[in-house]
PDB file of N, CA and C in Angstrom:
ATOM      1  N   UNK A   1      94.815  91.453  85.607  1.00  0.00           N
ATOM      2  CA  UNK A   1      93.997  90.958  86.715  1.00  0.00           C
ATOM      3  C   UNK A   1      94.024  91.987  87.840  1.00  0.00           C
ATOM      4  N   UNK A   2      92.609  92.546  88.052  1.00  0.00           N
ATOM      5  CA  UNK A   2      92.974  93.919  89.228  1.00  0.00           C
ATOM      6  C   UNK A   2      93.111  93.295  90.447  1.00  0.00           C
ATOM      7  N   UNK A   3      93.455  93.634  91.449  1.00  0.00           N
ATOM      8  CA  UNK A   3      93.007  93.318  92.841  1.00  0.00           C
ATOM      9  C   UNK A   3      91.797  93.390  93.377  1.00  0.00           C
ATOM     10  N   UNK A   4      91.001  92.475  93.393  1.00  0.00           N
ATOM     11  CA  UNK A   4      89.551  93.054  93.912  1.00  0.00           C
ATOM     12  C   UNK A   4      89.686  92.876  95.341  1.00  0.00           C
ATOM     13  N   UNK A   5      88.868  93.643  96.510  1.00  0.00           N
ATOM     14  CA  UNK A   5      88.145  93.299  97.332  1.00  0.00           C
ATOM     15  C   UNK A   5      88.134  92.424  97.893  1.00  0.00           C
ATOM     16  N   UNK A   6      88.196  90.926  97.210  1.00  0.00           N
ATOM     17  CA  UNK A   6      88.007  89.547  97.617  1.00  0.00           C
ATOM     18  C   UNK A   6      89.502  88.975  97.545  1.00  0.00           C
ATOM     19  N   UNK A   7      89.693  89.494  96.817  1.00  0.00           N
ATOM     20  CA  UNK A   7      91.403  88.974  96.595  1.00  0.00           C
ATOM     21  C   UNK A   7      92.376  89.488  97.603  1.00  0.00           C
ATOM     22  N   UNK A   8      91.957  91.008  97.993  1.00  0.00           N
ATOM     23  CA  UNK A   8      92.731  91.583  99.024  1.00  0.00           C
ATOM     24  C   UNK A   8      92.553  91.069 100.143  1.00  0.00           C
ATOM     25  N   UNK A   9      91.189  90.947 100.642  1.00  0.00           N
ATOM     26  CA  UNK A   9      91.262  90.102 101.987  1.00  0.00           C
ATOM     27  C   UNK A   9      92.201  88.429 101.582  1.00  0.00           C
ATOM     28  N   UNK A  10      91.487  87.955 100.843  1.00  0.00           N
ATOM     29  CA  UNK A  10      92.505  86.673 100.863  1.00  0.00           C
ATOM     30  C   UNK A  10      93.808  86.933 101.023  1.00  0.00           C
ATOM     31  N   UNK A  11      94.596  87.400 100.289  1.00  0.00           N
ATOM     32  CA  UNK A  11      95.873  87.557 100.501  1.00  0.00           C
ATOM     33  C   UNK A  11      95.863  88.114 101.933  1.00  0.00           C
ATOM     34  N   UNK A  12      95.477  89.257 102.595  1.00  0.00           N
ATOM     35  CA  UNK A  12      95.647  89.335 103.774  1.00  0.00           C
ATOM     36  C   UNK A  12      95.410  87.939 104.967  1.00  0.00           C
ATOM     37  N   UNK A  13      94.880  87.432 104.639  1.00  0.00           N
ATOM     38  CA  UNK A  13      94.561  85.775 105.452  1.00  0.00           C
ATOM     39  C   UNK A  13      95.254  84.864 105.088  1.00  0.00           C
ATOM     40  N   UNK A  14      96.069  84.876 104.041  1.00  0.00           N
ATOM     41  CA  UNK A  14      97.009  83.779 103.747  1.00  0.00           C
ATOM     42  C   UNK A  14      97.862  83.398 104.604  1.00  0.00           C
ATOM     43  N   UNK A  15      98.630  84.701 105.470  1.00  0.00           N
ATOM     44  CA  UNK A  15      99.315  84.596 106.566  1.00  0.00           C
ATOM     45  C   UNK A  15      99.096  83.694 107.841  1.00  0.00           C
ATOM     46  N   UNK A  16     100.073  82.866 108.285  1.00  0.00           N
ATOM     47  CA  UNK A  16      99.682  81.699 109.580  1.00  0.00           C
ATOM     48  C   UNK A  16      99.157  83.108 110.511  1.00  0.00           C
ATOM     49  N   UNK A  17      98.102  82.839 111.130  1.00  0.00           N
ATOM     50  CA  UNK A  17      97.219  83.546 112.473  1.00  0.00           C
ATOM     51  C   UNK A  17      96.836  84.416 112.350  1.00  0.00           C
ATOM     52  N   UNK A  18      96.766  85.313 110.527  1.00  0.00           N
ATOM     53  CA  UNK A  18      95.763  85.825 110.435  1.00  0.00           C
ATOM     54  C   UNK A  18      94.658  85.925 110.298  1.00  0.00           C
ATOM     55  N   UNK A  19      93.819  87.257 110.993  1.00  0.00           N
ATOM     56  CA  UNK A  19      92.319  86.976 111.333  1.00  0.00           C
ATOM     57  C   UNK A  19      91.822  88.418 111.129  1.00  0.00           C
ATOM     58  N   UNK A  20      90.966  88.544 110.545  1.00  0.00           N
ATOM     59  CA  UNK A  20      90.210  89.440 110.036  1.00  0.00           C
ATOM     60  C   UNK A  20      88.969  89.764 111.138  1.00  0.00           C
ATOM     61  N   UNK A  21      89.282  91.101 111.840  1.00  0.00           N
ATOM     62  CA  UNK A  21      88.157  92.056 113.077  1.00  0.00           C
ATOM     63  C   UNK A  21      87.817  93.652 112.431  1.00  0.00           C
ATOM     64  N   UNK A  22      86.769  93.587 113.283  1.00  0.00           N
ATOM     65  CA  UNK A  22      85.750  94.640 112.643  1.00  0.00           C
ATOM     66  C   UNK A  22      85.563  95.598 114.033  1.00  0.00           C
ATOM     67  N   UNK A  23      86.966  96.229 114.739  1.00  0.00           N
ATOM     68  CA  UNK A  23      86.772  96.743 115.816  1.00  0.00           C
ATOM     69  C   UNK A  23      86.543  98.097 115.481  1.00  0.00           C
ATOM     70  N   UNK A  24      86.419  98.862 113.910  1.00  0.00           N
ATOM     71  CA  UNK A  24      85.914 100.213 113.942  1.00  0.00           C
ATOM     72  C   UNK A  24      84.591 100.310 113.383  1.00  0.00           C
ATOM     73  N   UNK A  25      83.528  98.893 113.376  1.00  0.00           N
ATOM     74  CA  UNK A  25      82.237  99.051 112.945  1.00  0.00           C
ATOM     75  C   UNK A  25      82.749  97.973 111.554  1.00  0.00           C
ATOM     76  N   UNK A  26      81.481  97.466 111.075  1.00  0.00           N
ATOM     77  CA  UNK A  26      81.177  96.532 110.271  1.00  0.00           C
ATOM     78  C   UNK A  26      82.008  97.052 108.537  1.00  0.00           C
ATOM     79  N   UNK A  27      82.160  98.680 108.375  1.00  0.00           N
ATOM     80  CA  UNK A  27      82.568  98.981 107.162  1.00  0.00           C
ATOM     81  C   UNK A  27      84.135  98.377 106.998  1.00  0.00           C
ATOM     82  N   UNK A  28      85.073  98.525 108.121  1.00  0.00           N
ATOM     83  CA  UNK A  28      86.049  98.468 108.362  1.00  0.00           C
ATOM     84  C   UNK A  28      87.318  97.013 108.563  1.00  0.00           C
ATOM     85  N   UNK A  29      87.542  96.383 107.680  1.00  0.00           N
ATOM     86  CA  UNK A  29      87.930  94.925 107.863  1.00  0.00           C
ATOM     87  C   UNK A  29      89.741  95.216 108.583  1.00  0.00           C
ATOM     88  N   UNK A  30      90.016  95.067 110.132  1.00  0.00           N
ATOM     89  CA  UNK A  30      91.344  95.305 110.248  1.00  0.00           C
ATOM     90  C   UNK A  30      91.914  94.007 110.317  1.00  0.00           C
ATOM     91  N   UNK A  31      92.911  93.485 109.586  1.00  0.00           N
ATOM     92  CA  UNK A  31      93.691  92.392 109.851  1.00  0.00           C
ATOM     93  C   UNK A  31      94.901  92.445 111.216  1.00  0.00           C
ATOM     94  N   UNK A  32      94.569  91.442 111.562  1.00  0.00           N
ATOM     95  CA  UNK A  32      95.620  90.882 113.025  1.00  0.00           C
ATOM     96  C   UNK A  32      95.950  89.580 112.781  1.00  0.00           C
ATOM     97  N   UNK A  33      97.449  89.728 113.135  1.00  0.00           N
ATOM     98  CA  UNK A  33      98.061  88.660 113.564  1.00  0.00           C
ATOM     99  C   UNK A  33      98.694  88.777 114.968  1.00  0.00           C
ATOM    100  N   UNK A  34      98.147  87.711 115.771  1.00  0.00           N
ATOM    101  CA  UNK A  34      97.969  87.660 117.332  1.00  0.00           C
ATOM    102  C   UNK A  34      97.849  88.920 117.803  1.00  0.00           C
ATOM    103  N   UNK A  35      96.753  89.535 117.661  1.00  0.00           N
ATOM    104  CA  UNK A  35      95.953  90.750 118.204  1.00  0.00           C
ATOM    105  C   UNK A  35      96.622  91.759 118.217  1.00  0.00           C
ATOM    106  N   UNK A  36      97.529  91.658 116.821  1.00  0.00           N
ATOM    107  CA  UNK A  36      98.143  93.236 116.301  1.00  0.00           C
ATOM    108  C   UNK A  36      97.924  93.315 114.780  1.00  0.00           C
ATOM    109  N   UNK A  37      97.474  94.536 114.913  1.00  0.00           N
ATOM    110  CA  UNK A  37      97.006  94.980 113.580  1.00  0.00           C
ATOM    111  C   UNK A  37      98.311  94.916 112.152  1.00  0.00           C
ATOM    112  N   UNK A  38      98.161  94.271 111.488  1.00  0.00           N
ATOM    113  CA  UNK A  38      98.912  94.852 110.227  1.00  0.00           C
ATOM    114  C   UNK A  38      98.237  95.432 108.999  1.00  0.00           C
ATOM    115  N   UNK A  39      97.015  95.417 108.587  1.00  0.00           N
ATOM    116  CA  UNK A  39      96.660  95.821 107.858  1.00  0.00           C
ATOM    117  C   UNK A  39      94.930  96.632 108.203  1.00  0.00           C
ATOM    118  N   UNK A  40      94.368  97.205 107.438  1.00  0.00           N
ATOM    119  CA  UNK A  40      93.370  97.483 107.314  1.00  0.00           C
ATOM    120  C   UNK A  40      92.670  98.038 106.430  1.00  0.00           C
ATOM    121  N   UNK A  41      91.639  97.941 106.295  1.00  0.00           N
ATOM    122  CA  UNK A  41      90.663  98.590 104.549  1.00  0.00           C
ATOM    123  C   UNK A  41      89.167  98.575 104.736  1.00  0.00           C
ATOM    124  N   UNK A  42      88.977  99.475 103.582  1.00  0.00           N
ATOM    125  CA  UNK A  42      87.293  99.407 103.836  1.00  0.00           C
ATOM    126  C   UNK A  42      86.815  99.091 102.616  1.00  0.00           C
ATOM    127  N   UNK A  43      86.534  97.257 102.835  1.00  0.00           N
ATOM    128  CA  UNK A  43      86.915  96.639 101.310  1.00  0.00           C
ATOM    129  C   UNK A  43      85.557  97.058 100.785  1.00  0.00           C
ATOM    130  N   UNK A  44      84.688  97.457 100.898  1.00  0.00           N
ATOM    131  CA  UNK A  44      83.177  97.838 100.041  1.00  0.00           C
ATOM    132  C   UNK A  44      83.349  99.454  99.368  1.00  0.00           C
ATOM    133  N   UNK A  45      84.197 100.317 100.326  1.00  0.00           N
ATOM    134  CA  UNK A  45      84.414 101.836  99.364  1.00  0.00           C
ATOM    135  C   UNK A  45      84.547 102.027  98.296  1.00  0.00           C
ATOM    136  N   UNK A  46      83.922 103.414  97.394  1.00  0.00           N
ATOM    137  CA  UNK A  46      84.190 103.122  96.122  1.00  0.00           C
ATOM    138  C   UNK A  46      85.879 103.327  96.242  1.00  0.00           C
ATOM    139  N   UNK A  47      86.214 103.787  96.377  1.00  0.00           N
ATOM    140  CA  UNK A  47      87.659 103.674  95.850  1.00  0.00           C
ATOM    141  C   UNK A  47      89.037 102.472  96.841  1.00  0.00           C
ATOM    142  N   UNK A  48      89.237 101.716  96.228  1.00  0.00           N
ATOM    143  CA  UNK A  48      89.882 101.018  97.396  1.00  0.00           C
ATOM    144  C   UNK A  48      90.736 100.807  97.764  1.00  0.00           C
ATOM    145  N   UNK A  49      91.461 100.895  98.816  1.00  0.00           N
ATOM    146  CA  UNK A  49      92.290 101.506  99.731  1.00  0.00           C
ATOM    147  C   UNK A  49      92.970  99.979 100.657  1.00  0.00           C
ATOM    148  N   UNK A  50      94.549 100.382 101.106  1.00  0.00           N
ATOM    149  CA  UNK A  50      94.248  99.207 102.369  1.00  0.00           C
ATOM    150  C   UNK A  50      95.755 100.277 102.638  1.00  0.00           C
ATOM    151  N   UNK A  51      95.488 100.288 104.181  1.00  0.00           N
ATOM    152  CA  UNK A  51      96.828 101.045 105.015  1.00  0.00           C
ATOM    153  C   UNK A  51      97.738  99.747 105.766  1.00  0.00           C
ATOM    154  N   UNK A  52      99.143 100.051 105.127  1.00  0.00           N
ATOM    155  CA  UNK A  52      99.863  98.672 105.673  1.00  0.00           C
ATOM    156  C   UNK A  52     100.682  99.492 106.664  1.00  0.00           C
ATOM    157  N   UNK A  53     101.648  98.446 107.584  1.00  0.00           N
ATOM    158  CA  UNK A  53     102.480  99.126 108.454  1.00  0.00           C
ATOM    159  C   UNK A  53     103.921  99.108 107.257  1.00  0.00           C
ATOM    160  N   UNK A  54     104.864  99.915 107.712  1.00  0.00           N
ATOM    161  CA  UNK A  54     106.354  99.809 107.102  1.00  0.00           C
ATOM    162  C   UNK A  54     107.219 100.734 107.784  1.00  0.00           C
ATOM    163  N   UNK A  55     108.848 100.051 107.525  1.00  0.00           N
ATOM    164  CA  UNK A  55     109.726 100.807 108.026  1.00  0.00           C
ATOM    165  C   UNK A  55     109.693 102.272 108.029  1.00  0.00           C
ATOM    166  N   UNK A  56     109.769 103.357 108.997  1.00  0.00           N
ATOM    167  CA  UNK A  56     109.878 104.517 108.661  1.00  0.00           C
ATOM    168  C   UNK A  56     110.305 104.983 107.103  1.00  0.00           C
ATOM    169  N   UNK A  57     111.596 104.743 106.891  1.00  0.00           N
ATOM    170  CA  UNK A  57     112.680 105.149 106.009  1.00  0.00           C
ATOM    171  C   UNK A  57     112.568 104.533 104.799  1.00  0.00           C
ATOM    172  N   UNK A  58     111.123 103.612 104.517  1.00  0.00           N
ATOM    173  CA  UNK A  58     110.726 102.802 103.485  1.00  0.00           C
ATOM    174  C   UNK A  58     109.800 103.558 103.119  1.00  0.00           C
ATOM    175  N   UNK A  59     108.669 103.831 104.044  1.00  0.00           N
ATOM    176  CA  UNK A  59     107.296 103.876 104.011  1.00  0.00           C
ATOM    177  C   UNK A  59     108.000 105.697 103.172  1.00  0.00           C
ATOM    178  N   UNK A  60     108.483 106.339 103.549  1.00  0.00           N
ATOM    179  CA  UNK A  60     108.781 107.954 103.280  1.00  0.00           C
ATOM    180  C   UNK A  60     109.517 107.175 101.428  1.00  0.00           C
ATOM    181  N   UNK A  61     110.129 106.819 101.561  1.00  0.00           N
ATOM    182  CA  UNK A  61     110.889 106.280 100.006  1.00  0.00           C
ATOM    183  C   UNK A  61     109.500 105.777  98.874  1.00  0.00           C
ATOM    184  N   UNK A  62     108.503 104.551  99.221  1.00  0.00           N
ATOM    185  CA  UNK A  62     107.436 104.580  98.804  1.00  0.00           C
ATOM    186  C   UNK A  62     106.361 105.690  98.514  1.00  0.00           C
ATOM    187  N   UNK A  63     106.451 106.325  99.326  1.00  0.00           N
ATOM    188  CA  UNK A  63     105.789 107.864  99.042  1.00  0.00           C
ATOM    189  C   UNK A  63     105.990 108.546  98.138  1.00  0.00           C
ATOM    190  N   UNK A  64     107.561 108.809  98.483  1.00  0.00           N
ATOM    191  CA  UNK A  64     107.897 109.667  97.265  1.00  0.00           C
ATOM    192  C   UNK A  64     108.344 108.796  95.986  1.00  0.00           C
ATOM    193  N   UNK A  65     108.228 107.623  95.515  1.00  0.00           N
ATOM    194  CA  UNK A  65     108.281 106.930  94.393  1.00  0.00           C
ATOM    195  C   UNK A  65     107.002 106.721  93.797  1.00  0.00           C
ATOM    196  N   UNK A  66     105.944 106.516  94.418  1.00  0.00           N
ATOM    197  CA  UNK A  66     104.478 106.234  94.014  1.00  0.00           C
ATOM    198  C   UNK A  66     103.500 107.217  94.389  1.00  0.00           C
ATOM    199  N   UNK A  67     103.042 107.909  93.378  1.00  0.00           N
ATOM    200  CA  UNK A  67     101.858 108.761  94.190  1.00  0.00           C
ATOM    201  C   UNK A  67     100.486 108.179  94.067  1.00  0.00           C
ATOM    202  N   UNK A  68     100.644 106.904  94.404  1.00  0.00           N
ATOM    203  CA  UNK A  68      99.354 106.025  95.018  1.00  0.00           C
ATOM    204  C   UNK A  68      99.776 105.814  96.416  1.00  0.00           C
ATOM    205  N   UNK A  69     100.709 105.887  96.889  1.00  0.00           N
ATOM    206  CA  UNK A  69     101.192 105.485  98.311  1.00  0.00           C
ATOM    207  C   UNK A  69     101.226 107.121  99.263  1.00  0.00           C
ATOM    208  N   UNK A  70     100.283 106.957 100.065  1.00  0.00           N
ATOM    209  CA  UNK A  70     100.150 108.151 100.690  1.00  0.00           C
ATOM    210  C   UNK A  70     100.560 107.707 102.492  1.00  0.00           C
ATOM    211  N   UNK A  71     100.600 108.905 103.359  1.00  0.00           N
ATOM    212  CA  UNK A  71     100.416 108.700 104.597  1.00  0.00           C
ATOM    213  C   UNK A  71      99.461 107.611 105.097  1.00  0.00           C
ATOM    214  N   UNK A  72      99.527 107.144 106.052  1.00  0.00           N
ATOM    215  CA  UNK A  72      98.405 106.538 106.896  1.00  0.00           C
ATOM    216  C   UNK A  72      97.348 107.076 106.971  1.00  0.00           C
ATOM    217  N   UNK A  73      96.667 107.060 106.708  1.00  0.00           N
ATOM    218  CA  UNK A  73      95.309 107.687 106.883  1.00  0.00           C
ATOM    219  C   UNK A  73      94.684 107.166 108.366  1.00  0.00           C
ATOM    220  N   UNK A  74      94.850 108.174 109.288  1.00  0.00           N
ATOM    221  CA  UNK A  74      94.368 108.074 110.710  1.00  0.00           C
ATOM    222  C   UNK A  74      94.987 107.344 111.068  1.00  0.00           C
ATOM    223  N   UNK A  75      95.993 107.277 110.726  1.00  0.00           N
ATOM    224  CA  UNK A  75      96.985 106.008 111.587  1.00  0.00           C
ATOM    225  C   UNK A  75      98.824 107.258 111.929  1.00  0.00           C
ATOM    226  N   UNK A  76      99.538 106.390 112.418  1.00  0.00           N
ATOM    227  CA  UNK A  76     100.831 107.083 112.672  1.00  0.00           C
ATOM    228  C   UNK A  76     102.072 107.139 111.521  1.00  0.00           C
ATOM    229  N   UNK A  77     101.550 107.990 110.846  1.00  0.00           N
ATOM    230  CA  UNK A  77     102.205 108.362 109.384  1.00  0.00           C
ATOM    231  C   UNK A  77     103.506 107.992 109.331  1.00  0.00           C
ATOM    232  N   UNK A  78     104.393 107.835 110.484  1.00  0.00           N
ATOM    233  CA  UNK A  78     105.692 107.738 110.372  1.00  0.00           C
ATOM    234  C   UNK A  78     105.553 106.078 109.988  1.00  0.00           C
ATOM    235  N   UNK A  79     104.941 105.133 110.173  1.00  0.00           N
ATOM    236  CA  UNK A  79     104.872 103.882 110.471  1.00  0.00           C
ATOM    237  C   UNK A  79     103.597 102.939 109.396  1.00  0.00           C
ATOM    238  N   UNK A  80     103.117 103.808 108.905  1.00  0.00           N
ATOM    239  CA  UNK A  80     101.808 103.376 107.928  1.00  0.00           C
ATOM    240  C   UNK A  80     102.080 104.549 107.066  1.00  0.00           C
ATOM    241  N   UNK A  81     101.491 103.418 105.479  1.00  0.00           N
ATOM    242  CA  UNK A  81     100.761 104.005 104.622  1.00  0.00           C
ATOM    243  C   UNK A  81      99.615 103.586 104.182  1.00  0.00           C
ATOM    244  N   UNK A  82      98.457 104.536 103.445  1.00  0.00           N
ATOM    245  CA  UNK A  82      97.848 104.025 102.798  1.00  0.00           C
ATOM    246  C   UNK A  82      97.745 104.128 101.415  1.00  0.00           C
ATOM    247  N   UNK A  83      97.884 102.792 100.688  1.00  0.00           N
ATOM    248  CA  UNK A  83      97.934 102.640  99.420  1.00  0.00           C
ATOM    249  C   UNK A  83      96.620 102.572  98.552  1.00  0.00           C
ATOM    250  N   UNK A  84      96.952 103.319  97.479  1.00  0.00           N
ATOM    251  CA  UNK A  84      95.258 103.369  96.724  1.00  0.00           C
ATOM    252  C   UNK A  84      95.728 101.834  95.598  1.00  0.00           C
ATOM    253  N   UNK A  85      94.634 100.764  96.062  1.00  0.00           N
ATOM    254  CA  UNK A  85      94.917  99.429  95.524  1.00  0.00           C
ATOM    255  C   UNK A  85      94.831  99.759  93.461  1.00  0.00           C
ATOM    256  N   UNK A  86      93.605 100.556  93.523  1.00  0.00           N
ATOM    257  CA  UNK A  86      92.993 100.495  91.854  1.00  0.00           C
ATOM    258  C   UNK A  86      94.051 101.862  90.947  1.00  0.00           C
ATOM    259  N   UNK A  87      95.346 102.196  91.627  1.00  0.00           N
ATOM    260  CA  UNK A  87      96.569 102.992  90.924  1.00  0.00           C
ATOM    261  C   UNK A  87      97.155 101.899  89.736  1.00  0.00           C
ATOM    262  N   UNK A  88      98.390 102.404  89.855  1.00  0.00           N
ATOM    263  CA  UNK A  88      99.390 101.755  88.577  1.00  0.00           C
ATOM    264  C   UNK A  88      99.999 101.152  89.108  1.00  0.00           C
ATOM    265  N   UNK A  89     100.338 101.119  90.661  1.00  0.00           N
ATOM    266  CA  UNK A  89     101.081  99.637  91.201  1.00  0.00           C
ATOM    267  C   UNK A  89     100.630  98.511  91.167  1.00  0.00           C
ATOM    268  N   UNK A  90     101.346  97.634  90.710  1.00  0.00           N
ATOM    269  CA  UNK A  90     101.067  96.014  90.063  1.00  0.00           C
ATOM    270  C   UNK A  90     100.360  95.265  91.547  1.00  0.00           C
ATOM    271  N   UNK A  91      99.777  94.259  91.185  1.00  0.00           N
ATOM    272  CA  UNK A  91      98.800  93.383  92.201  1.00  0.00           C
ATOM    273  C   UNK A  91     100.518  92.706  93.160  1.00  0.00           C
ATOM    274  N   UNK A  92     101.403  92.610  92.724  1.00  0.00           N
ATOM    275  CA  UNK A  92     102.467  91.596  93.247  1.00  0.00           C
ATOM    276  C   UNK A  92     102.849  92.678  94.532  1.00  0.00           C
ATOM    277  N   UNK A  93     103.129  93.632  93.557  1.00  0.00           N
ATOM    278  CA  UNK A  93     103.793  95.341  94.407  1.00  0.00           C
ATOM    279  C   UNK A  93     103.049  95.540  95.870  1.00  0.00           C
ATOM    280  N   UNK A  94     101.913  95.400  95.628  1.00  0.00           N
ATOM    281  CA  UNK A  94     100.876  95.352  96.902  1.00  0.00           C
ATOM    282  C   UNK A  94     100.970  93.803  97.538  1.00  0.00           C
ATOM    283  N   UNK A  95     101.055  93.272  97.356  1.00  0.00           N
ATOM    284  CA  UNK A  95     100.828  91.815  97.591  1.00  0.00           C
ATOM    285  C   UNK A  95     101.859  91.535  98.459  1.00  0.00           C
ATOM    286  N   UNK A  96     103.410  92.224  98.089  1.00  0.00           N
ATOM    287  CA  UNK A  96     104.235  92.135  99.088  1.00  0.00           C
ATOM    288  C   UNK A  96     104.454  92.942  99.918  1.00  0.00           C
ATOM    289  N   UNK A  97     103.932  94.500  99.846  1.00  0.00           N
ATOM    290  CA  UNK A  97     103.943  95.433 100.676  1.00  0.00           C
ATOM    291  C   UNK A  97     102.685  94.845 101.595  1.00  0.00           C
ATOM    292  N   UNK A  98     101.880  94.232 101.703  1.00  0.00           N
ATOM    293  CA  UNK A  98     101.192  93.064 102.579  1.00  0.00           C
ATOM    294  C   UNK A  98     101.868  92.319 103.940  1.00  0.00           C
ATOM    295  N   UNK A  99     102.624  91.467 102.459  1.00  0.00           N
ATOM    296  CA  UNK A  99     103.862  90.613 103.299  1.00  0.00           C
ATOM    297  C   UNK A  99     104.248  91.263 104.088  1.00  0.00           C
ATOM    298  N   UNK A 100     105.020  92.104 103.601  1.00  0.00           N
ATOM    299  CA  UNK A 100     106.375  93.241 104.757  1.00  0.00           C
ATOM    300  C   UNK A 100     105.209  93.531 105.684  1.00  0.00           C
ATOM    301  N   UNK A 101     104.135  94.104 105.894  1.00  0.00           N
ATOM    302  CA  UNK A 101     103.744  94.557 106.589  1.00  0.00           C
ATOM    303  C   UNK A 101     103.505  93.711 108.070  1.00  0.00           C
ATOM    304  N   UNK A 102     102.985  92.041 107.452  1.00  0.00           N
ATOM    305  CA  UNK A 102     102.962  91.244 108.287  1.00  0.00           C
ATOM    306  C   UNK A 102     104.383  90.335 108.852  1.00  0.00           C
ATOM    307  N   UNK A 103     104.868  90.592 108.270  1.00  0.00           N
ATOM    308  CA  UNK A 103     105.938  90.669 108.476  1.00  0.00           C
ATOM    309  C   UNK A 103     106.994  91.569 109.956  1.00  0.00           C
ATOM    310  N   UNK A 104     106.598  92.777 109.381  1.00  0.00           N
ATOM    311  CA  UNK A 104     106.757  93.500 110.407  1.00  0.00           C
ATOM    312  C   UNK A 104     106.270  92.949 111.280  1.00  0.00           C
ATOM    313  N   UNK A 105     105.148  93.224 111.729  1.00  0.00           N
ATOM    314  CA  UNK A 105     104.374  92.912 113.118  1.00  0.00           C
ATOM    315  C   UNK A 105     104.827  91.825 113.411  1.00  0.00           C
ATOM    316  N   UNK A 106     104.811  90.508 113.013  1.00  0.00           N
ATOM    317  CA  UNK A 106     105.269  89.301 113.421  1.00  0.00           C
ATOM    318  C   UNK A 106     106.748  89.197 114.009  1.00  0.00           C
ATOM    319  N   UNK A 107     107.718  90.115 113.207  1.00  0.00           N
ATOM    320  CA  UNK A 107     109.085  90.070 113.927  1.00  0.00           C
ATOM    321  C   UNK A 107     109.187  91.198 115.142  1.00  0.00           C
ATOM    322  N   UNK A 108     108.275  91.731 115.577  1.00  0.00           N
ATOM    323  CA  UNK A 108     108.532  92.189 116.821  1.00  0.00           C
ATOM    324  C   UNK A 108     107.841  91.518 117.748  1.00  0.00           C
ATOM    325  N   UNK A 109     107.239  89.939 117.701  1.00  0.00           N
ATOM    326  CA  UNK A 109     106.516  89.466 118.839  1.00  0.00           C
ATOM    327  C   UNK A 109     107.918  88.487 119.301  1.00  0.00           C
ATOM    328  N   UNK A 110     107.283  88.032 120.747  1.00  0.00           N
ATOM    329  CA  UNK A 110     108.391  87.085 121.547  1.00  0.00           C
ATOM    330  C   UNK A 110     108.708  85.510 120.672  1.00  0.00           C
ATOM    331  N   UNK A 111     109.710  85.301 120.777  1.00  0.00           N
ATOM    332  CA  UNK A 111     110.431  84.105 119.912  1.00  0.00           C
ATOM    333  C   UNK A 111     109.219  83.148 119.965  1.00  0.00           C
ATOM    334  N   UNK A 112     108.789  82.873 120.873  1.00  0.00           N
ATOM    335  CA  UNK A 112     107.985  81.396 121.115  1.00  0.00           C
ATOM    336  C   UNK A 112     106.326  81.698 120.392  1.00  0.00           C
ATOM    337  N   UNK A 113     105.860  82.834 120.276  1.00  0.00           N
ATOM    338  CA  UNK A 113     104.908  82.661 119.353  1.00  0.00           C
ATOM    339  C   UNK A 113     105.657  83.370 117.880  1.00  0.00           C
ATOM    340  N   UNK A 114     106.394  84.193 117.528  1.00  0.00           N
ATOM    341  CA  UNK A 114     107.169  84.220 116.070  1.00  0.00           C
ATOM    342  C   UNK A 114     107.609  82.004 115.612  1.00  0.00           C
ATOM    343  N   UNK A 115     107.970  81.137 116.516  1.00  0.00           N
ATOM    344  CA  UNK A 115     107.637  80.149 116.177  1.00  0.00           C
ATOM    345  C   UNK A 115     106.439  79.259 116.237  1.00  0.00           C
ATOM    346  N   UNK A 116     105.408  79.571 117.166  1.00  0.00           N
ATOM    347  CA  UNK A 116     103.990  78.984 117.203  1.00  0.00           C
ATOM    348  C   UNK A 116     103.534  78.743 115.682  1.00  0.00           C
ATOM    349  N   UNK A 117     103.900  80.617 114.964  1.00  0.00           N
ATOM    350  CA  UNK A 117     103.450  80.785 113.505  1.00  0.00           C
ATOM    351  C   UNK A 117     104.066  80.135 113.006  1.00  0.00           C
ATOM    352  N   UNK A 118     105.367  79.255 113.062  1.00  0.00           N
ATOM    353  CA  UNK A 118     106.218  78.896 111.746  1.00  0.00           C
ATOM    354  C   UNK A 118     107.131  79.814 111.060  1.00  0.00           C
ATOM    355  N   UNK A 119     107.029  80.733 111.738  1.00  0.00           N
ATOM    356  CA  UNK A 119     107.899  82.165 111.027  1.00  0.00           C
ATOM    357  C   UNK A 119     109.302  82.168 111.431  1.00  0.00           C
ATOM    358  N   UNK A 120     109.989  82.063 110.448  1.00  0.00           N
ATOM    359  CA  UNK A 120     111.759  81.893 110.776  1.00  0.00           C
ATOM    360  C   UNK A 120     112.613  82.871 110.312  1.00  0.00           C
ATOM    361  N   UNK A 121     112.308  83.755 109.581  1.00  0.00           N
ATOM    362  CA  UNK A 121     113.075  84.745 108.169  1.00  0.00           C
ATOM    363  C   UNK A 121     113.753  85.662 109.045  1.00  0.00           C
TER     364      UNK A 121
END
């Protein structure tokens, strides 16, 4: 079962208060949770792509384990990658490098909206 397009945004929206904006033009779908970006893609390209956030010292380890997992593309390489979705990493592999990503972002907001979301981990 590949990841399509449709599946990637879903999973990106599964998350409590995520919301899907189009602040670099209509090609560009960036996901936010409470008006911080964790993800982004340009789900119509032929080749398809989505740049997540991750730990420095992860995101460099993913790199060099997968050569579908590249730098951020226009983003701050130390802190993003972008992953080529249609590689040899499994739909789950991405699915949780998702998670973590929202993840991330969510554990650096203030306690009282990290609980608004329901988020406890």
């Amino acid at each position: 079962m590949a990841l399509t397009p449709a599946k990637l945004r879903a999973c990106c929206l599964s998350f409590p208060g995520a919301e899907e904006t189009f602040p670099f033009g209509a090609n560009t779908s960036v996901f936010k949770v409470e008006g911080k970006m964790f993800a982004l893609s340009q789900l119509d390209a032929e080749s398809l792509r989505i740049s997540l956030k991750c730990e420095p010292e992860l995101a460099q380890a993913l790199r060099d384990a997968h050569p579908e997992v590249l730098p951020g593309y226009h983003l701050n390489k130390r802190h993003w990658n972008t992953v080529i979705v249609e590689g040899s990493l499994g739909d789950q592999v991405i699915a949780d490098m998702i998670e973590d990503s929202y993840d991330l972002v969510v554990s650096a907001l203030p306690k009282a909206r990290r609980l608004a979301l329901g988020w406890d981990r």
